[in-house]
Protein backbone atom coordinates (compact mmCIF):
# COMPACT_ATOMS: atom_id res chain seq x y z
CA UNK A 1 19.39 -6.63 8.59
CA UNK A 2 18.52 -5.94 12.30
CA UNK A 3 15.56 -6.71 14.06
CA UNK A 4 14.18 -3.40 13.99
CA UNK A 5 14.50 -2.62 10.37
CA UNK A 6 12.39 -6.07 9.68
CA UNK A 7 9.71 -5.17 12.43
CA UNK A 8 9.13 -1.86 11.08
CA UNK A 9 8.94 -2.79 7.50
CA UNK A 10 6.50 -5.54 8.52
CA UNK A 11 4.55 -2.77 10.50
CA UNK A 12 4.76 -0.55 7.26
CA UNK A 13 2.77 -3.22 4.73
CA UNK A 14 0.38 -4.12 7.38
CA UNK A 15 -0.58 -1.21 8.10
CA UNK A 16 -0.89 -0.14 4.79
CA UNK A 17 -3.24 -3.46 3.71
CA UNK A 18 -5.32 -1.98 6.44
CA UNK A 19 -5.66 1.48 5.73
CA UNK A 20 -9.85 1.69 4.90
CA UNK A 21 -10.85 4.14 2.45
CA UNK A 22 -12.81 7.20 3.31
CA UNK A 23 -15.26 7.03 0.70
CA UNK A 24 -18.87 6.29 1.00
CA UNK A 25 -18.54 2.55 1.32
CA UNK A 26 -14.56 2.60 1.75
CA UNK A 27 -12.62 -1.18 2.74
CA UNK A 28 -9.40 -1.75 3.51
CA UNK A 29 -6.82 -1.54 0.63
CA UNK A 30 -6.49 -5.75 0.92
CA UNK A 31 -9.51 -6.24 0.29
CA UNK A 32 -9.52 -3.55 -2.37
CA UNK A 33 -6.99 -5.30 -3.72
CA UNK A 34 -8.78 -8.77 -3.36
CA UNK A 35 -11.88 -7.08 -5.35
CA UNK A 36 -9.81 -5.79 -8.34
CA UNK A 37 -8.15 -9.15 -8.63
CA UNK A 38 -10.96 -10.94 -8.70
CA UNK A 39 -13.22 -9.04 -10.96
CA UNK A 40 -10.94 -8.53 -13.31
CA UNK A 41 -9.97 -12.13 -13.46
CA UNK A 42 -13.77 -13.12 -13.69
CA UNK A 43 -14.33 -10.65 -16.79
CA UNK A 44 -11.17 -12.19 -18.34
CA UNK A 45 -12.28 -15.43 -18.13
CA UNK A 46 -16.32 -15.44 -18.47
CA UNK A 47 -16.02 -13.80 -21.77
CA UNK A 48 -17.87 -10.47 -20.98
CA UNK A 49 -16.39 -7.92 -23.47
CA UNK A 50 -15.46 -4.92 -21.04
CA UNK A 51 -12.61 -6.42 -18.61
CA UNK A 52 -12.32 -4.38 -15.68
CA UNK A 53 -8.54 -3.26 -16.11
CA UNK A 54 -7.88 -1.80 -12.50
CA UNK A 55 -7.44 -5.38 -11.38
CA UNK A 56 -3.88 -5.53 -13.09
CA UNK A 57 -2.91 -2.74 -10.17
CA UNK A 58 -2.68 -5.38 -8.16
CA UNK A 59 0.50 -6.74 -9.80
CA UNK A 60 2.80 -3.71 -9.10
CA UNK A 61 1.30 -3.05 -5.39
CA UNK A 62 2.23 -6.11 -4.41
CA UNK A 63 5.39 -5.86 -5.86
CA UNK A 64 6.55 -2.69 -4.67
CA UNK A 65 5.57 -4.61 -1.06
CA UNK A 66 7.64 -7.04 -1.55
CA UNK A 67 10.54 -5.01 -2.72
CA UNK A 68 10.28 -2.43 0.42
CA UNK A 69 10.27 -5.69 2.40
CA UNK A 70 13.23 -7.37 1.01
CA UNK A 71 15.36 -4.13 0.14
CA UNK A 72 18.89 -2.97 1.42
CA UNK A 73 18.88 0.30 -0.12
CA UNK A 74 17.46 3.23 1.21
CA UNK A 75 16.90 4.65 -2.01
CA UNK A 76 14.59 2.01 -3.32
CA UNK A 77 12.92 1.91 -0.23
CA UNK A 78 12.30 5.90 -0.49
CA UNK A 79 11.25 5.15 -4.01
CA UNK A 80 8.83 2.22 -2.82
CA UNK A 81 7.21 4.46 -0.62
CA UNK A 82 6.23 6.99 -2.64
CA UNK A 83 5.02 5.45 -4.93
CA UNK A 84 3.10 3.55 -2.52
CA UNK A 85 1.88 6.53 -0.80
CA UNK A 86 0.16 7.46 -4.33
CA UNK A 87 -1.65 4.88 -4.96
CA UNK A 88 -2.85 5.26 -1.18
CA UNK A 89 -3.90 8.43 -2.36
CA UNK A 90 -5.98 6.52 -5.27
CA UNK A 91 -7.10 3.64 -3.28
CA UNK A 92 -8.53 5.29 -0.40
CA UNK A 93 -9.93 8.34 -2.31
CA UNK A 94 -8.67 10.94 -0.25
CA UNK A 95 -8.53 13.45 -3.05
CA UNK A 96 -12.21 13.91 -3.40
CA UNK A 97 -13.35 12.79 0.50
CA UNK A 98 -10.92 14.37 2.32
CA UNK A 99 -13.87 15.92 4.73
CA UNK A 100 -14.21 12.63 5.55
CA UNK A 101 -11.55 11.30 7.48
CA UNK A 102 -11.58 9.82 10.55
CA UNK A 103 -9.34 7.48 13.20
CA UNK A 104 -10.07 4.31 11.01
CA UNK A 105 -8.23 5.78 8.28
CA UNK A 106 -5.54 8.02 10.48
CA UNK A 107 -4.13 5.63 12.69
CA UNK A 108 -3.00 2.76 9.85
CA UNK A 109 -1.60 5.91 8.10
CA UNK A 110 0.65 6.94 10.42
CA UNK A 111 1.78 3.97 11.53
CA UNK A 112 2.28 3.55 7.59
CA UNK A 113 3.98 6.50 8.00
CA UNK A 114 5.99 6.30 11.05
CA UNK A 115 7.24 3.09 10.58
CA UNK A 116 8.21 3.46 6.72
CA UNK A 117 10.20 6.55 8.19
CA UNK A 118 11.85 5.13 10.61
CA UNK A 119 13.38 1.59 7.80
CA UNK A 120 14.04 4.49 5.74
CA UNK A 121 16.63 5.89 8.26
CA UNK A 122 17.61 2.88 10.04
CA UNK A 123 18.44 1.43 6.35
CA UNK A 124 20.19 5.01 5.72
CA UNK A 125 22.45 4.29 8.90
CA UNK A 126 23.20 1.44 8.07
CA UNK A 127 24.85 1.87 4.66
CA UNK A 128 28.50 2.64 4.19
């Protein structure tokens, strides 16, 4: 795997832990992620009877990461990011907020983008 292809696949899930949401009192999608981990792991273990079930999301986001990171195929990696790119589309809220975007939530994108472009065809090109 070249140099390139590592950099912008680490470029890709950095950017995309710190894509902020656009809603009313948006964070970035770590510490989203951080949140929904830990409330959900404090319901399942202080006994309150309604366990806050978006905190399992956690478990295939950061496996999807880890999969763009370590894969060879272009394929998966096209697979990995779009189904990344949807739950962007849940985590930030862009859906319902969209009149509220601005460069704290454009610039991580596109270098989300840009960069999970770019492994995408460098991975392509490399392939047999």
């Amino acid at each position: 795997m070249s140099i390139n292809l590592r950099v912008s696949k680490l470029i890709a899930i950095i950017s995309f832990l710190l894509i902020s949401g656009i809603q009313e009192n948006g964070v970035p999608i770590f510490a989203l992620l951080l949140i929904y981990l830990y409330q959900f792991l404090n319901d399942l273990f202080s006994g309150v009877s309604p366990i806050f079930w978006e905190g399992l999301i956690i478990i295939p986001v950061l496996s999807l990461l880890i999969l763009f990171l370590i894969s060879k195929n272009y394929r998966i990696l096209l697979g990995c990011f779009v189904v990344l790119f949807a739950f962007l589309v849940y985590f930030t809220g862009l859906v319902g907020n969209y009149h509220r975007i601005n460069a704290v939530f454009v610039i991580p994108l596109l270098l989300f983008l840009l960069s999970s472009v770019y492994a995408i065809i460098l991975t392509k090109k490399a392939m047999p």
